[in-house]
Protein backbone atom coordinates (compact mmCIF):
# COMPACT_ATOMS: atom_id res chain seq x y z
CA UNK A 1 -178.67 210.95 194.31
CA UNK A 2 -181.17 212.93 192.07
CA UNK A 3 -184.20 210.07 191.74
CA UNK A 4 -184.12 211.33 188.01
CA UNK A 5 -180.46 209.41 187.35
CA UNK A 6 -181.45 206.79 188.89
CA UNK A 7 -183.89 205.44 186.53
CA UNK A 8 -182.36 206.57 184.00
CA UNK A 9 -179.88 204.52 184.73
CA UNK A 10 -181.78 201.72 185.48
CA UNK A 11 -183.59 202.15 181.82
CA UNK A 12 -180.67 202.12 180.21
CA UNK A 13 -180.16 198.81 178.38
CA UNK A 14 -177.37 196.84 179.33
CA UNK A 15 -174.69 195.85 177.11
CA UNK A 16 -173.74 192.28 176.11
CA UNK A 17 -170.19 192.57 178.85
CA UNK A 18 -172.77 192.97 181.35
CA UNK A 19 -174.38 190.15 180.96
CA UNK A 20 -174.61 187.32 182.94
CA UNK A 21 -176.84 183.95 181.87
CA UNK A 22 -176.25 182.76 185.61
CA UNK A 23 -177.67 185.64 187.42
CA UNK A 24 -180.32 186.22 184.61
CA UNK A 25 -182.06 183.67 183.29
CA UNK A 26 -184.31 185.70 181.12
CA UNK A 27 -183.26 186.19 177.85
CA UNK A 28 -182.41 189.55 176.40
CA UNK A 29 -185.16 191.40 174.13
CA UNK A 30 -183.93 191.39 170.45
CA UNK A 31 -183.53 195.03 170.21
CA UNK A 32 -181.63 194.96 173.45
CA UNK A 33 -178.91 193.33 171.77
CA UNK A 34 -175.61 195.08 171.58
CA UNK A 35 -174.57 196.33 167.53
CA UNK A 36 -171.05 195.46 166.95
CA UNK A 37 -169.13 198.60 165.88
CA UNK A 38 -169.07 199.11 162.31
CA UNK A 39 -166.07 198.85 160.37
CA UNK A 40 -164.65 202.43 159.67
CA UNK A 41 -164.82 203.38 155.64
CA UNK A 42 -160.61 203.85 155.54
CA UNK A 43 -159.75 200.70 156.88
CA UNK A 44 -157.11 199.07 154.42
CA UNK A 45 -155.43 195.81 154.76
CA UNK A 46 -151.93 194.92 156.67
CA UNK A 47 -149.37 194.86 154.18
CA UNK A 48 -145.64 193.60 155.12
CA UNK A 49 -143.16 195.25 153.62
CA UNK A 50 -139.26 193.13 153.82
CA UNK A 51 -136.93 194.63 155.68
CA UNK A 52 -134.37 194.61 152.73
CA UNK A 53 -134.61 194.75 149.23
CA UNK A 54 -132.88 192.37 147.12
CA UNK A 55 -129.82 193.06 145.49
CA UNK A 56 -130.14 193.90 141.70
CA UNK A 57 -128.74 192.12 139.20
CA UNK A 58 -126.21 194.12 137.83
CA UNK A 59 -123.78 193.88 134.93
CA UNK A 60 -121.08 193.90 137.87
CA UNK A 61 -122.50 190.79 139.19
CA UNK A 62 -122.41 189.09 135.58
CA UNK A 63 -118.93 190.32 135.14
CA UNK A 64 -117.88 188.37 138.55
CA UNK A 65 -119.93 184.96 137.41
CA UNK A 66 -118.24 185.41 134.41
CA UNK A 67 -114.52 185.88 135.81
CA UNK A 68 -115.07 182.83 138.28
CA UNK A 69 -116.18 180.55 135.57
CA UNK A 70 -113.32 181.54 133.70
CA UNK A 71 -110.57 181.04 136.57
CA UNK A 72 -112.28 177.49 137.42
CA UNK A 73 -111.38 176.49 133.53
CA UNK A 74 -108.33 177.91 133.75
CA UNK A 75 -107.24 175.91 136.83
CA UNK A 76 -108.86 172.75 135.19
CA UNK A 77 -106.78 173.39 132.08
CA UNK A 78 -103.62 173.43 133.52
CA UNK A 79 -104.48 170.78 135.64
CA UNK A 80 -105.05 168.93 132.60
CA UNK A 81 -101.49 169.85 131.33
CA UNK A 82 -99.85 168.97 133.90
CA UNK A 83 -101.40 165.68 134.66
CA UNK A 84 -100.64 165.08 130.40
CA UNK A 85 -96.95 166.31 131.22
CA UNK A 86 -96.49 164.37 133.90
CA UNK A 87 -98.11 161.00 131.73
CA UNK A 88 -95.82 162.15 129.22
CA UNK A 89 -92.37 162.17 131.95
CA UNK A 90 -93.36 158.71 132.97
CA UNK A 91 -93.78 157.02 129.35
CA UNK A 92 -90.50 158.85 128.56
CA UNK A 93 -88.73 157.34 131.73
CA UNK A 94 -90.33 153.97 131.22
CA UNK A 95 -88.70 153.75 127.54
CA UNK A 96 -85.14 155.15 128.59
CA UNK A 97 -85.06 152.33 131.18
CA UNK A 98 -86.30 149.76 128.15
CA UNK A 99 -83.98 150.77 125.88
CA UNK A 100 -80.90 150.54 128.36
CA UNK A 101 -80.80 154.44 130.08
CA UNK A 102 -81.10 157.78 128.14
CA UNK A 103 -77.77 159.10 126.16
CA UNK A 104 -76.02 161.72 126.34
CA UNK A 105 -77.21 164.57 123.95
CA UNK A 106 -75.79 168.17 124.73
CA UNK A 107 -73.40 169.56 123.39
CA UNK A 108 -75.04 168.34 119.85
CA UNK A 109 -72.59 167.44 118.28
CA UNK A 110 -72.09 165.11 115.06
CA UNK A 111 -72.05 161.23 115.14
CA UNK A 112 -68.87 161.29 113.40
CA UNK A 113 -67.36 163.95 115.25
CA UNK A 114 -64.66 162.45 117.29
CA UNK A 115 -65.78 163.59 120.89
CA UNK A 116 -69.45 162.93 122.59
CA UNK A 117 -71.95 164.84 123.88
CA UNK A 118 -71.18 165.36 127.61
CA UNK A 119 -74.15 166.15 129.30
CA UNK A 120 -78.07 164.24 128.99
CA UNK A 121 -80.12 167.84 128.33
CA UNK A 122 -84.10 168.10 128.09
CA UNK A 123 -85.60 170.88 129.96
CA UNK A 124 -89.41 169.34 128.81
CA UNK A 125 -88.37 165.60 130.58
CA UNK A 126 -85.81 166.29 133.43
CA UNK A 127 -87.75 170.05 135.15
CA UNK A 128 -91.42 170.15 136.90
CA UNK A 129 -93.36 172.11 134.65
CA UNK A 130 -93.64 175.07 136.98
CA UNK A 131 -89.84 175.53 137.36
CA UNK A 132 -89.47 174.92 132.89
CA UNK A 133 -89.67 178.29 132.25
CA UNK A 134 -87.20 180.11 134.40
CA UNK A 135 -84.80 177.40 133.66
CA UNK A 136 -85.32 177.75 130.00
CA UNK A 137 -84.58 181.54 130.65
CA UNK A 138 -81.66 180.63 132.16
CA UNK A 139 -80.37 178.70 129.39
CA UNK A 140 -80.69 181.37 127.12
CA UNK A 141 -78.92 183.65 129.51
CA UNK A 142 -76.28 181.56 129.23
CA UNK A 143 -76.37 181.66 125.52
CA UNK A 144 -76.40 185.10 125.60
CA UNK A 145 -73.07 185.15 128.19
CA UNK A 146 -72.07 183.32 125.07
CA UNK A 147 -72.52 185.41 122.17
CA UNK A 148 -71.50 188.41 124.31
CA UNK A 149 -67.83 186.86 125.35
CA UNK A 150 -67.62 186.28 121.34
CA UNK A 151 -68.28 190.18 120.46
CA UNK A 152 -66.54 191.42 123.16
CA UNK A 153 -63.51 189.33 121.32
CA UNK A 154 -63.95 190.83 117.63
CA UNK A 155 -64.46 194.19 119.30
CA UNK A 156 -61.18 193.73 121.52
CA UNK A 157 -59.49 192.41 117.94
CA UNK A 158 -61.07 195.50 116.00
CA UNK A 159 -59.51 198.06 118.58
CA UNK A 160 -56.18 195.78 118.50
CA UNK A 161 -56.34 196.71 114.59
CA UNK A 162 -56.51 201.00 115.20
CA UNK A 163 -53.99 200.45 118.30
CA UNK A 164 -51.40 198.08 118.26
CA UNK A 165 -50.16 198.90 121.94
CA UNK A 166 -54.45 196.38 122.09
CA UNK A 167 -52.76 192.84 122.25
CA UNK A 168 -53.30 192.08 125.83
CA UNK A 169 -57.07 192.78 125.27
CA UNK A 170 -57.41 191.15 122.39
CA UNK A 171 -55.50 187.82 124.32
CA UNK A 172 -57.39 187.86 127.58
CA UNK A 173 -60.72 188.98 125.22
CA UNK A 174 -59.96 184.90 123.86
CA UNK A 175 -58.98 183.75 126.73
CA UNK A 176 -62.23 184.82 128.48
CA UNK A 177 -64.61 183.75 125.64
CA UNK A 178 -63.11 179.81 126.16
CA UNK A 179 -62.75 179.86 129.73
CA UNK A 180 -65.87 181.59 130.59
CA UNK A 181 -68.05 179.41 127.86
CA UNK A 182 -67.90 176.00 129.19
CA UNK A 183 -67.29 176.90 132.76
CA UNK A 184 -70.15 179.38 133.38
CA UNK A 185 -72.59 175.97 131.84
CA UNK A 186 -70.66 173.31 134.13
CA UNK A 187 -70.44 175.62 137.16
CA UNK A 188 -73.61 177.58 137.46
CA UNK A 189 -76.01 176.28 134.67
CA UNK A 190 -75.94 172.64 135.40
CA UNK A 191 -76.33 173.18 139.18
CA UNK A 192 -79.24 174.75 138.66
CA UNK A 193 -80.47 172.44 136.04
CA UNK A 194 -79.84 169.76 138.70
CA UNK A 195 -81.41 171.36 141.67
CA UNK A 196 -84.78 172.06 139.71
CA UNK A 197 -84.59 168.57 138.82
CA UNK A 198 -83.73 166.92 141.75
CA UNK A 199 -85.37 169.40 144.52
CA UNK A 200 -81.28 169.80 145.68
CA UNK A 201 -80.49 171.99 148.87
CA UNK A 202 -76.72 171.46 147.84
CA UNK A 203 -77.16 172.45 144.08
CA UNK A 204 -79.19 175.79 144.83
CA UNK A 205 -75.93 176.70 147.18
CA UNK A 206 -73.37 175.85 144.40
CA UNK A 207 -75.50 177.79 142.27
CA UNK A 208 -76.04 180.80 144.55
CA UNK A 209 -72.42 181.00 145.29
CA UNK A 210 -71.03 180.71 141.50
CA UNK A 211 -73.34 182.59 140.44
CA UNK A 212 -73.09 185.63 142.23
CA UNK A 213 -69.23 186.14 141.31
CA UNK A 214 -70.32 185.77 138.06
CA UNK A 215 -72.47 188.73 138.33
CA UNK A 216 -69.40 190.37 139.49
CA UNK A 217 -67.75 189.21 136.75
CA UNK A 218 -70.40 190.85 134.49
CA UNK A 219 -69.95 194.33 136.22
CA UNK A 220 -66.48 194.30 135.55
CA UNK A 221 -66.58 193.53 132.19
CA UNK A 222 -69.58 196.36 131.82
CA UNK A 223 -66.77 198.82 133.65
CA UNK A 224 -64.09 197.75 130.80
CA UNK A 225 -60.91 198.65 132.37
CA UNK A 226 -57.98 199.04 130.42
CA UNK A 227 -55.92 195.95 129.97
CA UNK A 228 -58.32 193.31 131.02
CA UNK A 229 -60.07 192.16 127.92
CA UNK A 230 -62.93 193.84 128.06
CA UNK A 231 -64.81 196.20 125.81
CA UNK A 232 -66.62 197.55 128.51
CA UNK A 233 -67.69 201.70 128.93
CA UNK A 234 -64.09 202.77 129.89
CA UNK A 235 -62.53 201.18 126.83
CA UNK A 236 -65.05 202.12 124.56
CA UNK A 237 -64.61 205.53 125.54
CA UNK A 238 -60.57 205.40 125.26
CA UNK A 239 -61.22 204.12 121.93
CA UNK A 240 -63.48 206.71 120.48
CA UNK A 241 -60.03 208.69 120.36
CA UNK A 242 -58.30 206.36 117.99
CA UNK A 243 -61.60 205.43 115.92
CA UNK A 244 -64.85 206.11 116.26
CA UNK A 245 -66.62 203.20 114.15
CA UNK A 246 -64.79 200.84 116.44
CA UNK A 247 -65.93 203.36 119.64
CA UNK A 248 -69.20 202.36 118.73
CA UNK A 249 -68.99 199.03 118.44
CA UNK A 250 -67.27 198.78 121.72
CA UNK A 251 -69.99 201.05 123.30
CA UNK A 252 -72.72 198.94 121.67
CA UNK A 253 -70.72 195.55 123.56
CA UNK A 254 -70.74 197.42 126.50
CA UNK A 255 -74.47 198.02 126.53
CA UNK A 256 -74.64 194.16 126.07
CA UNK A 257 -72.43 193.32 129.50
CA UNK A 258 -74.53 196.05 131.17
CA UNK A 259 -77.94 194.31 129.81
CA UNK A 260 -76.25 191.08 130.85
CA UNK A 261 -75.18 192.61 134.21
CA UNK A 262 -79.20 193.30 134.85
CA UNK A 263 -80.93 190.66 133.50
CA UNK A 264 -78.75 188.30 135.72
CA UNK A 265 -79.87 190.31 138.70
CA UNK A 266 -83.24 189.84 138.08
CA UNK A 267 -82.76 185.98 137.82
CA UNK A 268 -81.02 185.34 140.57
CA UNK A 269 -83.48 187.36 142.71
CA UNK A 270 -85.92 185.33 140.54
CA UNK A 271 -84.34 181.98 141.70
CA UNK A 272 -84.00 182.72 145.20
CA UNK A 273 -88.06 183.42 145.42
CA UNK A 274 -88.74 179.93 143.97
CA UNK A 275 -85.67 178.07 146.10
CA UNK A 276 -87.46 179.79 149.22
CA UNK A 277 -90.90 178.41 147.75
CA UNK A 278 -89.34 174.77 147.51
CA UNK A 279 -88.51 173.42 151.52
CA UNK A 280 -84.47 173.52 150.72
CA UNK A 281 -82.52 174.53 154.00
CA UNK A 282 -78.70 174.85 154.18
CA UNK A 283 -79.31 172.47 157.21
CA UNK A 284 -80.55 170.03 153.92
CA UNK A 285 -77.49 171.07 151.76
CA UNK A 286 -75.22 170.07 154.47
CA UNK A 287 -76.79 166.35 154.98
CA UNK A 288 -76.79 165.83 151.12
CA UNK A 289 -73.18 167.16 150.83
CA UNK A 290 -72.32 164.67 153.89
CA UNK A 291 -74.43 161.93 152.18
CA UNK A 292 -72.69 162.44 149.11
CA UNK A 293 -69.62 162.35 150.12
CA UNK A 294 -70.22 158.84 152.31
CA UNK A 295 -71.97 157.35 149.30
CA UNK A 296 -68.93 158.65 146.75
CA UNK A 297 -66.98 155.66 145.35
CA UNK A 298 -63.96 157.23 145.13
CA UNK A 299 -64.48 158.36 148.93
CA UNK A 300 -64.70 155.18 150.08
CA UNK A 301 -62.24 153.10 148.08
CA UNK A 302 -59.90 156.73 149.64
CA UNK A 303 -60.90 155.78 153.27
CA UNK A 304 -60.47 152.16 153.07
CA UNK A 305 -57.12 152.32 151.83
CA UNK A 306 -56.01 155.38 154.31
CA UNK A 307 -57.48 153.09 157.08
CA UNK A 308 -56.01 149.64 155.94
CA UNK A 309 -52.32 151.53 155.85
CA UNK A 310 -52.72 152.50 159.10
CA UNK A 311 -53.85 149.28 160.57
CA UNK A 312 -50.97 147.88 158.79
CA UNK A 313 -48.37 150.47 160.70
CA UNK A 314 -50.01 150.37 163.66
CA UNK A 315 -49.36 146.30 163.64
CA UNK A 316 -46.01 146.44 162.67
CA UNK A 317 -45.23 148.91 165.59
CA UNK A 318 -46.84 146.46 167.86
CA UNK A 319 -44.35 143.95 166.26
């Protein structure tokens, strides 16, 4: 090696990673000192940044507190109803059973009058609150099965008045207006009035079944055939010919059995929902019919006296 490198090499000052205080005991000259490295003039500080921004608060956001709040009172408020209604069923029960047991009210008729009411009605005391509504709307169906039966018998007698050949209508027209009155309440209303307020697998089946021929009922009273007491769209139509104030008046009754034809649709699809929403079975309907029966006074005192007759044969043939 060039003797010129090597002491220049040897001159050069050492730096402070070189150093050793074990293998050099002398200490290092002041200017030998290694200068730290100066900072560089565009250092800047670390600054984190977060990964996400938070969500602004929106009018959206506000609108969503908002709703929640407003579902939350809403649930305590009918809470609150029903726990009132339900005070209210149990101070009205406790006072029927101190005065004796709760009267019969329906039909309301007058204390003088020389026949009772028949049936204890109140929709408010007897029906959960969540089932009061639909049977309320199926009182007033029944109402209007009613007042429909009573115009389809003063259209029926107005036709009978332009036709004379019209008596049959006008007969069956009464005959379906008292018939169909108290039997569509005692055979389909009360049924369900009873299996809303007794949670009955039997009811809902007596209802089902009833009611569905009486929807047929309603279709072929809509239809109006000749002869069958009906002012329906056929007979209105026939009548037009003889009179055409009285055509319209049986065309305006037929619009009523087809609006009563529809609405009772819609119910009974509306009833079958809520019986599927309540646990009744027809496996339930059966047991209560069977339990019924067993528990039925008239049953019983039936049996006993079918099976005492023929333990009394069957001894005298052993005689």
């Amino acid at each position: 090696m060039d003797p010129s490198v090597t002491q220049v090499r040897q001159a050069a000052p050492r730096g402070l990673e070189e150093y050793n205080p074990f293998t050099d005991g002398k200490p290092m000259p002041p200017g030998m000192a290694p200068k730290a490295a100066a900072p560089s003039a565009n250092t800047q500080p670390a600054i984190m940044k977060p990964t996400e921004e938070p969500p602004a608060y929106t009018q959206s956001c506000a609108q969503e507190q908002s709703g929640a709040a407003a579902e939350l009172l809403r649930r305590q408020e009918e809470l609150e109803r029903k726990a009132a209604e339900l005070d209210r069923r149990e101070r009205e029960m406790q006072s029927l059973s101190a005065s004796g047991g709760r009267n019969n009210n329906w039909p309301p008729l007058p204390e003088k009058f020389p026949v009772g009411p028949c049936f204890y009605h109140d929709i408010a005391v007897d029906i959960p609150v969540e089932f009061q509504k639909t049977v309320k709307i199926m009182y007033y169906l029944w109402m209007f099965h009613t007042g429909t039966l009573l115009a389809n018998m003063v259209g029926c007698l107005a036709w009978f008045c332009v036709d004379a050949s019209r008596g049959v209508d006008f007969g069956l027209s009464m005959l379906w207006f008292m018939l169909f009155t108290p039997c569509a309440f005692v055979c389909w209303y009360r049924p369900l009035y009873g299996a809303f307020r007794s949670d009955s697998s039997f009811r809902f089946f007596a209802f089902f079944f009833v009611y569905i021929c009486q929807v047929g009922v309603y279709v072929m009273q809509c239809i109006g055939i000749s002869s069958w007491g009906a002012s329906g769209w056929i007979s209105a139509l026939t009548c037009l010919n003889h009179s055409v104030p009285v055509g319209i008046l049986m065309i305006l009754i037929a619009a009523l059995f087809t609006s009563e034809a529809v609405l009772s649709l819609i119910m009974f699809k509306k009833v079958h929902g809520m019986y599927r929403t309540t646990g009744a079975s027809f496996a339930k309907a059966q047991q209560e019919f069977a339990t019924g029966v067993m528990t039925n006074k008239t049953v019983q005192t039936a049996a006993a006296t079918a099976a005492s007759r023929a333990a009394q044969g069957g001894f005298k043939e052993q005689i």
